[in-house]
C-alpha atoms as a PDB file:
ATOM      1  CA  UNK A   1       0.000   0.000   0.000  1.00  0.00           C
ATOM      2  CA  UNK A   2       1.337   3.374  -0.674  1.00  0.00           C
ATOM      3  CA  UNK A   3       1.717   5.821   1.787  1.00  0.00           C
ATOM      4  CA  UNK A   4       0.450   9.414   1.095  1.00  0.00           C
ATOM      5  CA  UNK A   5       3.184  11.401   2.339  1.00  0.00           C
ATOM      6  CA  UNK A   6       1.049  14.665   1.166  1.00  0.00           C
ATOM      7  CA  UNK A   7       0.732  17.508   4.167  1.00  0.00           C
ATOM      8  CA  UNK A   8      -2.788  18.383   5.380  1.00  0.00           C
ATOM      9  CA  UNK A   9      -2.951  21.898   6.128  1.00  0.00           C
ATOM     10  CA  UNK A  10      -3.962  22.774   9.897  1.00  0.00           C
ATOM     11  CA  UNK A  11      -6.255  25.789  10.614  1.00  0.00           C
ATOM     12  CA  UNK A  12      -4.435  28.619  12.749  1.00  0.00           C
ATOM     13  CA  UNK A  13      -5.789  29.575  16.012  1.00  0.00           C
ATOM     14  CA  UNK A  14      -7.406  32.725  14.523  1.00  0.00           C
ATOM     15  CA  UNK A  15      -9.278  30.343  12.442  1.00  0.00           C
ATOM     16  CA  UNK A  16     -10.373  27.856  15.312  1.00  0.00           C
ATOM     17  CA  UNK A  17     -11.661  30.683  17.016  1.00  0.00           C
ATOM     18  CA  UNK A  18     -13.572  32.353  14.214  1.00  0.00           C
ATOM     19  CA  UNK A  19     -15.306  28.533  13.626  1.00  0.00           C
ATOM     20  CA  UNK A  20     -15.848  28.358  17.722  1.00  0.00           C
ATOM     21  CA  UNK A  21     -17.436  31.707  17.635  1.00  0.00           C
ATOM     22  CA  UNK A  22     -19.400  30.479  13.986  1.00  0.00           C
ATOM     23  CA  UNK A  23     -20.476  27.470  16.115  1.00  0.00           C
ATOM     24  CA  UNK A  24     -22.036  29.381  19.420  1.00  0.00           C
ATOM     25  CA  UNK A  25     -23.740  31.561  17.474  1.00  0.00           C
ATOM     26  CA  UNK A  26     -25.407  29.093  15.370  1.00  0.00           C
ATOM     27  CA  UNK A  27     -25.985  26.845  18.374  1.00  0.00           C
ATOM     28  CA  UNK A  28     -27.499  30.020  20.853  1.00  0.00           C
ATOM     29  CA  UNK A  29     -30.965  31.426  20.026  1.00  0.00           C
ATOM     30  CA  UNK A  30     -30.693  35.255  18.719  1.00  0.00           C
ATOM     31  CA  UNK A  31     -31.639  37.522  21.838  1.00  0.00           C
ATOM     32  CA  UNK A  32     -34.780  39.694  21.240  1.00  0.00           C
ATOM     33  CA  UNK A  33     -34.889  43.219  21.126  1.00  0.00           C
ATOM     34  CA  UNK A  34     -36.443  44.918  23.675  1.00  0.00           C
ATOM     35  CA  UNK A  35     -39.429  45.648  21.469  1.00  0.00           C
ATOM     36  CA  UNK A  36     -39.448  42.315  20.490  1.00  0.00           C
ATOM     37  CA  UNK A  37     -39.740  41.289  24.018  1.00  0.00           C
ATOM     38  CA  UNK A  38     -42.380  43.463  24.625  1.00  0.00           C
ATOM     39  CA  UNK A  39     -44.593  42.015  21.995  1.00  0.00           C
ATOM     40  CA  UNK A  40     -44.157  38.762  22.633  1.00  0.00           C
ATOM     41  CA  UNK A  41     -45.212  39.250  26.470  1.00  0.00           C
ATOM     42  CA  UNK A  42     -48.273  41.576  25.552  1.00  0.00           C
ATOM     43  CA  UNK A  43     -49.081  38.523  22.953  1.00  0.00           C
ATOM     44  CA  UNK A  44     -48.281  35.440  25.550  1.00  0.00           C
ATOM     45  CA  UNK A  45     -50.442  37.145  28.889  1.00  0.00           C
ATOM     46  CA  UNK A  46     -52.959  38.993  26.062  1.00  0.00           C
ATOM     47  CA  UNK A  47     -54.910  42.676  26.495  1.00  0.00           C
ATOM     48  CA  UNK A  48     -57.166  41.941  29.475  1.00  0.00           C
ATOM     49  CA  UNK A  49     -54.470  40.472  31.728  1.00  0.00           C
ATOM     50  CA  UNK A  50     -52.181  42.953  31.573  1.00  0.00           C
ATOM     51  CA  UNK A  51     -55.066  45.690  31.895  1.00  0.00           C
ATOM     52  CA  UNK A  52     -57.598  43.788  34.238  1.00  0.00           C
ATOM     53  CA  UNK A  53     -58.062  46.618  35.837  1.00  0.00           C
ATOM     54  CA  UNK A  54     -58.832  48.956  32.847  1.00  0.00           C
ATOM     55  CA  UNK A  55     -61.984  50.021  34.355  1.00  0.00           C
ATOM     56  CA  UNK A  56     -60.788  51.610  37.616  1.00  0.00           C
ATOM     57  CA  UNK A  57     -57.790  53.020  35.119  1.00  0.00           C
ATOM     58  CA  UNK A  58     -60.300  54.546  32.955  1.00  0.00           C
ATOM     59  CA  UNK A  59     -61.940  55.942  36.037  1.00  0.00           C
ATOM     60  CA  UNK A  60     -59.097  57.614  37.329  1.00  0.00           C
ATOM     61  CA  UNK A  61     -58.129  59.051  33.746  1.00  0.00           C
ATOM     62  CA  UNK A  62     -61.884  60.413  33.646  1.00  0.00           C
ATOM     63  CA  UNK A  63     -61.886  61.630  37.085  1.00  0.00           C
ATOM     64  CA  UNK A  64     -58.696  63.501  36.968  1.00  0.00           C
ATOM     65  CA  UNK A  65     -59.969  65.308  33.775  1.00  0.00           C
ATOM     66  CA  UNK A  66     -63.018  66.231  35.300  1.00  0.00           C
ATOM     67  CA  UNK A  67     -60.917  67.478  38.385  1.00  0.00           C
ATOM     68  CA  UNK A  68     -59.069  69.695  36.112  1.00  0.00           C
ATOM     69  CA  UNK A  69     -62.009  70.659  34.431  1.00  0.00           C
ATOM     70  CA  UNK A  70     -63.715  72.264  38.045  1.00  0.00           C
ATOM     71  CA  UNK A  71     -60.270  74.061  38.700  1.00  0.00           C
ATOM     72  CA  UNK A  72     -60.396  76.032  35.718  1.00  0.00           C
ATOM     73  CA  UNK A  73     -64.286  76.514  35.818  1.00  0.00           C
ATOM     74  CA  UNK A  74     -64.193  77.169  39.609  1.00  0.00           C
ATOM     75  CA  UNK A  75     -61.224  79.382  39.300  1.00  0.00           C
ATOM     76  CA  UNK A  76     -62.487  81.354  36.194  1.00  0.00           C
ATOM     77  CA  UNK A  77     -64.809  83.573  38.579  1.00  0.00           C
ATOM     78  CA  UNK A  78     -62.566  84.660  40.837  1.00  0.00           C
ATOM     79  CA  UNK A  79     -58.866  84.603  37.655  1.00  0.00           C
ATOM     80  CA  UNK A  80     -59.363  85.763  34.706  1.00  0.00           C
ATOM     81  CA  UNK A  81     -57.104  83.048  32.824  1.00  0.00           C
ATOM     82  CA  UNK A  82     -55.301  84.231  29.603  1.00  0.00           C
ATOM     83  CA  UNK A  83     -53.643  82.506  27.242  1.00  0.00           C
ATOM     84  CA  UNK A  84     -50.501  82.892  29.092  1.00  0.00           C
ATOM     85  CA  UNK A  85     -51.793  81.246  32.278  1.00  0.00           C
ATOM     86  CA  UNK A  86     -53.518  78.045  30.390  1.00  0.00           C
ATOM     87  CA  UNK A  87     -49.581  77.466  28.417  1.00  0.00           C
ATOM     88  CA  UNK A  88     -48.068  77.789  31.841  1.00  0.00           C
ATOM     89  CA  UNK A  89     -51.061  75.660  33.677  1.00  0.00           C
ATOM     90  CA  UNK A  90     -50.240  73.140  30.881  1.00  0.00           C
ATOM     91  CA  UNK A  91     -47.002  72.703  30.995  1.00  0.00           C
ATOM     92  CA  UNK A  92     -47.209  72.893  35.033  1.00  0.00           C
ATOM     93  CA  UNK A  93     -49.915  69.804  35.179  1.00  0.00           C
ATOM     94  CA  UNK A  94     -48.979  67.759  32.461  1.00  0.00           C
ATOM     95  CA  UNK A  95     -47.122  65.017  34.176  1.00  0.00           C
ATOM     96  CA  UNK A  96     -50.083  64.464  36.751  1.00  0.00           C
ATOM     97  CA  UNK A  97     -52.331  62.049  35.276  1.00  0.00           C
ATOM     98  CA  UNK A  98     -49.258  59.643  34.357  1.00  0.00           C
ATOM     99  CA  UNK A  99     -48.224  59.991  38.095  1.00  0.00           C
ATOM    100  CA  UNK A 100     -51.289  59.413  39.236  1.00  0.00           C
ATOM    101  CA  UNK A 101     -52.008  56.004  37.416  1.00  0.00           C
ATOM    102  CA  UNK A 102     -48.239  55.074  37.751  1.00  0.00           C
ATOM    103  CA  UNK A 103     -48.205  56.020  41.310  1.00  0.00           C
ATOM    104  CA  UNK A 104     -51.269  53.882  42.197  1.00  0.00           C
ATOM    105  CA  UNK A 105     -50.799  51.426  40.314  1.00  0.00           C
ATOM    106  CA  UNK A 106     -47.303  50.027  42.791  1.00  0.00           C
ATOM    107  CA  UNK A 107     -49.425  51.000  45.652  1.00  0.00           C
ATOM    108  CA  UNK A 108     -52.503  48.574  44.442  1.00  0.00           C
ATOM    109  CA  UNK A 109     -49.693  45.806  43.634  1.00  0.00           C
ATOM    110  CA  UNK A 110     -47.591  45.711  46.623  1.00  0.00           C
ATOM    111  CA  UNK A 111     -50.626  45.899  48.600  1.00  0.00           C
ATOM    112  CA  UNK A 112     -52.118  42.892  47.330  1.00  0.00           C
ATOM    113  CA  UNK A 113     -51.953  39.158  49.105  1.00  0.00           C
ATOM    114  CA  UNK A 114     -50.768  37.543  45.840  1.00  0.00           C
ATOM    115  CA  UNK A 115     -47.656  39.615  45.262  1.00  0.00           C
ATOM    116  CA  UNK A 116     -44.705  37.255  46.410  1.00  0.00           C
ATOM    117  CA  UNK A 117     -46.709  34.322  44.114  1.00  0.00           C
ATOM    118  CA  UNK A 118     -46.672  36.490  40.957  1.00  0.00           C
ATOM    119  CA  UNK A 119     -43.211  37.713  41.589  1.00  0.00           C
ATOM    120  CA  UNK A 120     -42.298  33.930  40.819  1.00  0.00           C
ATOM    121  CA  UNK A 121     -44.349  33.642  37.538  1.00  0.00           C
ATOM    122  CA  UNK A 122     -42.825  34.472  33.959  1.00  0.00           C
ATOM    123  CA  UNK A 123     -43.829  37.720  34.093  1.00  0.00           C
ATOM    124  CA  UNK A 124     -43.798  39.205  37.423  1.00  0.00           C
ATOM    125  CA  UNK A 125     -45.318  42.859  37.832  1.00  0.00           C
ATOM    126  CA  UNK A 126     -42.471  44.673  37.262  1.00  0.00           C
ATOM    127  CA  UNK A 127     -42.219  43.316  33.695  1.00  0.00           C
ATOM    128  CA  UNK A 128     -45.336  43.515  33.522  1.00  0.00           C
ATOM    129  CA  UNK A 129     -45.414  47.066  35.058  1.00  0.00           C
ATOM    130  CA  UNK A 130     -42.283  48.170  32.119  1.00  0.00           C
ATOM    131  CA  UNK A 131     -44.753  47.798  30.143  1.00  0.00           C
ATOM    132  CA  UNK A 132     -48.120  49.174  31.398  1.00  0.00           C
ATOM    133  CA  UNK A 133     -45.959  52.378  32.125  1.00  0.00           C
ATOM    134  CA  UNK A 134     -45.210  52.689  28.243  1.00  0.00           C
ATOM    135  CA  UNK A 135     -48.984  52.162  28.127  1.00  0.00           C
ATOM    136  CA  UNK A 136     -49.833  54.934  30.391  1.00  0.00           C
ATOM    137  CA  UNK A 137     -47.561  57.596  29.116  1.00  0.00           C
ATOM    138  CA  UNK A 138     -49.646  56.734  25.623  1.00  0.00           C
ATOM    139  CA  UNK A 139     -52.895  57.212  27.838  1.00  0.00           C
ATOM    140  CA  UNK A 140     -52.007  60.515  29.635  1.00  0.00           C
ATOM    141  CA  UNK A 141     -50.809  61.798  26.193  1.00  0.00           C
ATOM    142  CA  UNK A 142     -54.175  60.751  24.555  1.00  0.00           C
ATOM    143  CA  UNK A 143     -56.196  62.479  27.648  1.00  0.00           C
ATOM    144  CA  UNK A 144     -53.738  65.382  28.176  1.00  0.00           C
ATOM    145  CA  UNK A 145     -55.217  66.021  24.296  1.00  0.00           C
ATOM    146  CA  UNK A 146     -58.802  65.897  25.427  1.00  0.00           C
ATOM    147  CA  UNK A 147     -58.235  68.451  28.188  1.00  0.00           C
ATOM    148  CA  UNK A 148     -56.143  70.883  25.506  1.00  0.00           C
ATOM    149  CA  UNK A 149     -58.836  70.329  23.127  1.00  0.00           C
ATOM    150  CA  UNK A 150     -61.589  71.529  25.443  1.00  0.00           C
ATOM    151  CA  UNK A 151     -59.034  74.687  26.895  1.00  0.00           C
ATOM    152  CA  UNK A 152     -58.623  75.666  23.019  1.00  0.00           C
ATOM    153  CA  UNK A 153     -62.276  75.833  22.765  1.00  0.00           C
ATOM    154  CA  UNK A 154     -62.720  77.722  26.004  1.00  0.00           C
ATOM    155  CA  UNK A 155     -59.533  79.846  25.420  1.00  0.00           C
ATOM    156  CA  UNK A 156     -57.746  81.558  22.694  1.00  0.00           C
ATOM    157  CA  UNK A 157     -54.877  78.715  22.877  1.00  0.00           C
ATOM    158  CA  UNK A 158     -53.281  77.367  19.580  1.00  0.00           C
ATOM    159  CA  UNK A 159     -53.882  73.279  20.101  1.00  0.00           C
ATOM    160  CA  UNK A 160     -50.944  72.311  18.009  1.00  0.00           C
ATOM    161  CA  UNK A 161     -48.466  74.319  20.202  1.00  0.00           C
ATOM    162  CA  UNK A 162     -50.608  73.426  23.626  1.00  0.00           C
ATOM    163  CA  UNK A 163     -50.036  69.402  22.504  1.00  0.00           C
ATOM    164  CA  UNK A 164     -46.630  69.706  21.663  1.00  0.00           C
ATOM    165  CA  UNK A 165     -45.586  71.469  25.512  1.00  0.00           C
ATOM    166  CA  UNK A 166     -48.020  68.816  27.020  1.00  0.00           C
ATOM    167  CA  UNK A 167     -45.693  66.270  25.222  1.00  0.00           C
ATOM    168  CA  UNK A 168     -42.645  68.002  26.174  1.00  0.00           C
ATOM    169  CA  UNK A 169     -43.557  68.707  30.106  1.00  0.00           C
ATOM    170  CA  UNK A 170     -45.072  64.744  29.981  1.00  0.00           C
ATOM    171  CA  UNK A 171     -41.945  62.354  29.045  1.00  0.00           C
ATOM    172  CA  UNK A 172     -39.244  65.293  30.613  1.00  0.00           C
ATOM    173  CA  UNK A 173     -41.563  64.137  34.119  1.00  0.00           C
ATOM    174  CA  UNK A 174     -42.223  60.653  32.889  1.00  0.00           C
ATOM    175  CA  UNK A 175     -37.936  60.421  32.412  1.00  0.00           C
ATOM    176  CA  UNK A 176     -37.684  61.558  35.363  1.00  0.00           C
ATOM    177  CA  UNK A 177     -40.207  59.562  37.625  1.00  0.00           C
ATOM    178  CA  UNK A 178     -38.530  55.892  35.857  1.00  0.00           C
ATOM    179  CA  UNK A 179     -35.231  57.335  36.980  1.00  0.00           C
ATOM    180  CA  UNK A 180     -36.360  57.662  40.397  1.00  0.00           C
ATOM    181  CA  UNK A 181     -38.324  54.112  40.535  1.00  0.00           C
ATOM    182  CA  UNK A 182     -34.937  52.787  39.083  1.00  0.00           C
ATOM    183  CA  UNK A 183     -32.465  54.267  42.118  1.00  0.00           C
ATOM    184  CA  UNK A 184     -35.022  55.762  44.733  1.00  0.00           C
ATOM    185  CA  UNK A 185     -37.125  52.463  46.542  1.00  0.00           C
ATOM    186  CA  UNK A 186     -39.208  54.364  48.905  1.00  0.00           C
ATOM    187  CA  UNK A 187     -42.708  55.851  47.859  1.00  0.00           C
ATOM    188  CA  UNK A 188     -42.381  59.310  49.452  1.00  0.00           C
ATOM    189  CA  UNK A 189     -38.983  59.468  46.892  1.00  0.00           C
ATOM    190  CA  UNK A 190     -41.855  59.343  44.340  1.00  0.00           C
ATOM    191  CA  UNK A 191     -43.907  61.651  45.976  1.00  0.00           C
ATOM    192  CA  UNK A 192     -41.219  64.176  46.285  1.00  0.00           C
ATOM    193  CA  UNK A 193     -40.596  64.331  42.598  1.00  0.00           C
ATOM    194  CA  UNK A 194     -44.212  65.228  42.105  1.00  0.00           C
ATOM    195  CA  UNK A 195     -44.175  67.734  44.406  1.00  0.00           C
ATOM    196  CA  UNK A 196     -40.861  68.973  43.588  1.00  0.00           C
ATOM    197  CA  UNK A 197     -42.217  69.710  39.996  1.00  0.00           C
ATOM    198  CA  UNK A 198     -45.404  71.217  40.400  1.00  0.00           C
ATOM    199  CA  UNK A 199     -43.955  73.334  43.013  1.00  0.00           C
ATOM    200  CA  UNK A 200     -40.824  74.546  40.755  1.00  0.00           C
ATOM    201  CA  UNK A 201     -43.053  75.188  38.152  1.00  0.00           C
ATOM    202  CA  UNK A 202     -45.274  77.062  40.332  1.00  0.00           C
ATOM    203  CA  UNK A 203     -42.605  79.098  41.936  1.00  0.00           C
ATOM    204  CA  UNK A 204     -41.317  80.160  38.920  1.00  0.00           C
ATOM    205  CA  UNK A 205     -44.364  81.402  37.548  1.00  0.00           C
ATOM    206  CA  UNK A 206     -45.353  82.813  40.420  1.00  0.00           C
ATOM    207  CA  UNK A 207     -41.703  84.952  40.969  1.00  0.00           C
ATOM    208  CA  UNK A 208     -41.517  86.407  37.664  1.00  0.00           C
ATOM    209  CA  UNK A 209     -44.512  85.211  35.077  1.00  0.00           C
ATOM    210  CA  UNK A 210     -43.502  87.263  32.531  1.00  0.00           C
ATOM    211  CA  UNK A 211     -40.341  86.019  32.384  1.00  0.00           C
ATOM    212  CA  UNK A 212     -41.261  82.528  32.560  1.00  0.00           C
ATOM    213  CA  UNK A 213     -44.036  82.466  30.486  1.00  0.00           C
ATOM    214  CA  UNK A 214     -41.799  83.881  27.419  1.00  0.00           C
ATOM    215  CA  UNK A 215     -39.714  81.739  27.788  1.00  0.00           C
ATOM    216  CA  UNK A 216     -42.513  78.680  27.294  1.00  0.00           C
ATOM    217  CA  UNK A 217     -44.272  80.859  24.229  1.00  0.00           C
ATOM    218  CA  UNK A 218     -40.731  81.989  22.815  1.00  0.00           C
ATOM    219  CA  UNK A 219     -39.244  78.881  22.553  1.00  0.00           C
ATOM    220  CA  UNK A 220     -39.817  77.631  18.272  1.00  0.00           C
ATOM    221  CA  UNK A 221     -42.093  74.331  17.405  1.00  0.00           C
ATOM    222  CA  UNK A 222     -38.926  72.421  16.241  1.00  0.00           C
ATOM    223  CA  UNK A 223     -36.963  73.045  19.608  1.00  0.00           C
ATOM    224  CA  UNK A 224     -40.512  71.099  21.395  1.00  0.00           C
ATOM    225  CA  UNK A 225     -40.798  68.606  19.339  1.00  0.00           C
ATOM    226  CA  UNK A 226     -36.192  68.325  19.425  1.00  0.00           C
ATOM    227  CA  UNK A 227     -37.495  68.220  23.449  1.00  0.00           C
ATOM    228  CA  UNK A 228     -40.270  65.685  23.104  1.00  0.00           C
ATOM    229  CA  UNK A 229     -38.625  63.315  21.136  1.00  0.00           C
ATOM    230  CA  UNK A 230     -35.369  63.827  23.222  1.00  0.00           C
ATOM    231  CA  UNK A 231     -37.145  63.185  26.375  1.00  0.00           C
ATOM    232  CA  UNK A 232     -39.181  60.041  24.627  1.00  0.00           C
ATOM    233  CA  UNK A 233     -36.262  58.406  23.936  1.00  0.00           C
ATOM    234  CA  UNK A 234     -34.351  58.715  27.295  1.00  0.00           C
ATOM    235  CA  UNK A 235     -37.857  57.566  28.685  1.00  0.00           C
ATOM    236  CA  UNK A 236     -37.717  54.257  26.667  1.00  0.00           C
ATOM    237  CA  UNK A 237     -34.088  53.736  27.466  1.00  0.00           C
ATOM    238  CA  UNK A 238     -34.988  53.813  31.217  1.00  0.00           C
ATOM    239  CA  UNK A 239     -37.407  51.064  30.309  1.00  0.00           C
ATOM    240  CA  UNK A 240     -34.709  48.984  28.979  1.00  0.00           C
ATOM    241  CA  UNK A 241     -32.913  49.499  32.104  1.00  0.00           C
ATOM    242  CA  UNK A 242     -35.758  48.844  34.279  1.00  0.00           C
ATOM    243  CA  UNK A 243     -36.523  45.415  32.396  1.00  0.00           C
ATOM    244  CA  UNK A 244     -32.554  45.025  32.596  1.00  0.00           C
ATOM    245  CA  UNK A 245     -32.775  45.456  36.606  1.00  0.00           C
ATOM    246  CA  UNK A 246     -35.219  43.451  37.427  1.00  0.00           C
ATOM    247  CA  UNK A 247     -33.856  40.772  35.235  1.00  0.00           C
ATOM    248  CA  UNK A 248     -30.971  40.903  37.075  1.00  0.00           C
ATOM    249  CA  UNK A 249     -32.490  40.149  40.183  1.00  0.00           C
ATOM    250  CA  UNK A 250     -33.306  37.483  39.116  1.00  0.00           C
ATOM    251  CA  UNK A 251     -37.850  38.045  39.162  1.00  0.00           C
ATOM    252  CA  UNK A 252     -37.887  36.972  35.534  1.00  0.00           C
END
């Protein structure tokens, strides 16, 4: 029998490692996106699980807008609101029904008997929570609308410039609040964010209105919506890092 004498090449280490790395990645399933994630766990639990208690959260949305609707009515006998003081009462109040529903929405869950059980399940409430909270910045948004709508009708407001501060003031706040939820555990840390921002807002209005409200009316469209978008985005990325967190913890 003849012997083959013939050399047969050997990879170099660069190349075992690029076929290794070839190998894991073929073998390991492609991590979702965060969207991707997000869709798949609204699709897996479905609409009514994740809002079962859409009812009392439509309450509370219609409640607070017909709490806002008194304080302008009540006030309106005694002030004489211009168009200045409905930009600047915007802007102010914005954030509060996405605090409110946020807010209340921990308290409800942590007060509940079954919390330690669903903390064990697939989706515990904080992923599930990552989620409703996208949910009720888009619900705030919607009913912040409603409310400018009906102020435009009662005052000489332009709607598309209202909307766009409403969006603004909403997701700076909504930033803001995740932040604090993220690094701040206690409730009255979430409390004092509220109250630090309606006060702020209040105290500078109050100490020089003029001043402040030119700066709200002077400030172009594109530098809101540069704002808005700006804030949306640092919003979402929270998110992430809220899903991130908690997945570390090991509650997924």
């Amino acid at each position: 029998m003849a012997i083959d004498n013939e050399k047969i090449p050997f990879p170099s280490d660069k190349e075992i490692k690029q076929e290794i790395q070839k190998i894991i990645a073929k073998g390991m399933n492609k991590k979702p996106s965060f969207w991707q994630y997000m869709f798949t766990m609204y699709r897996e639990v479905g609409f009514r699980n994740v809002f079962r208690d859409l009812t009392e959260i439509a309450f509370t949305i219609v409640l607070t807008i017909a709490v806002f609707a008194m304080f302008v009515l009540s006030t309106a006998k005694y002030f004489s609101w211009t168009a200045l003081d409905v930009y600047t009462f915007i802007f102010c109040f914005s954030p509060v029904i996405y605090f409110v529903i946020v807010f209340f929405f921990f308290i409800c869950q942590k007060q509940k008997p079954a919390f330690e059980v669903e903390m064990t399940c697939k989706y515990n409430v904080y992923q599930l929570a990552a989620f409703r909270m996208f949910m009720f910045s888009i619900f705030a948004m919607l009913a912040n609308g409603v409310i400018i709508f009906w102020l435009a009708t009662e005052f000489s407001i332009h709607f598309p410039f209202a909307f766009l501060l409403s969006v603004a003031s909403l997701f700076l706040f909504a930033a803001a609040f995740l932040y604090v939820l993220l690094y701040v555990p206690t409730k009255s840390g979430k409390i004092a964010l509220f109250i630090s921002w309606i006060a702020a807002n209040l105290f500078l209005s109050y100490m020089n209105s003029y001043v402040y409200q030119a700066f709200l009316l002077n400030v172009p469209y594109f530098i809101y919506i540069i704002i808005g978008m700006a804030a949306m985005y640092i919003y979402v990325h929270q998110l992430k890092l809220f899903f991130v967190k908690t997945n570390i913890k090991g509650v997924l």
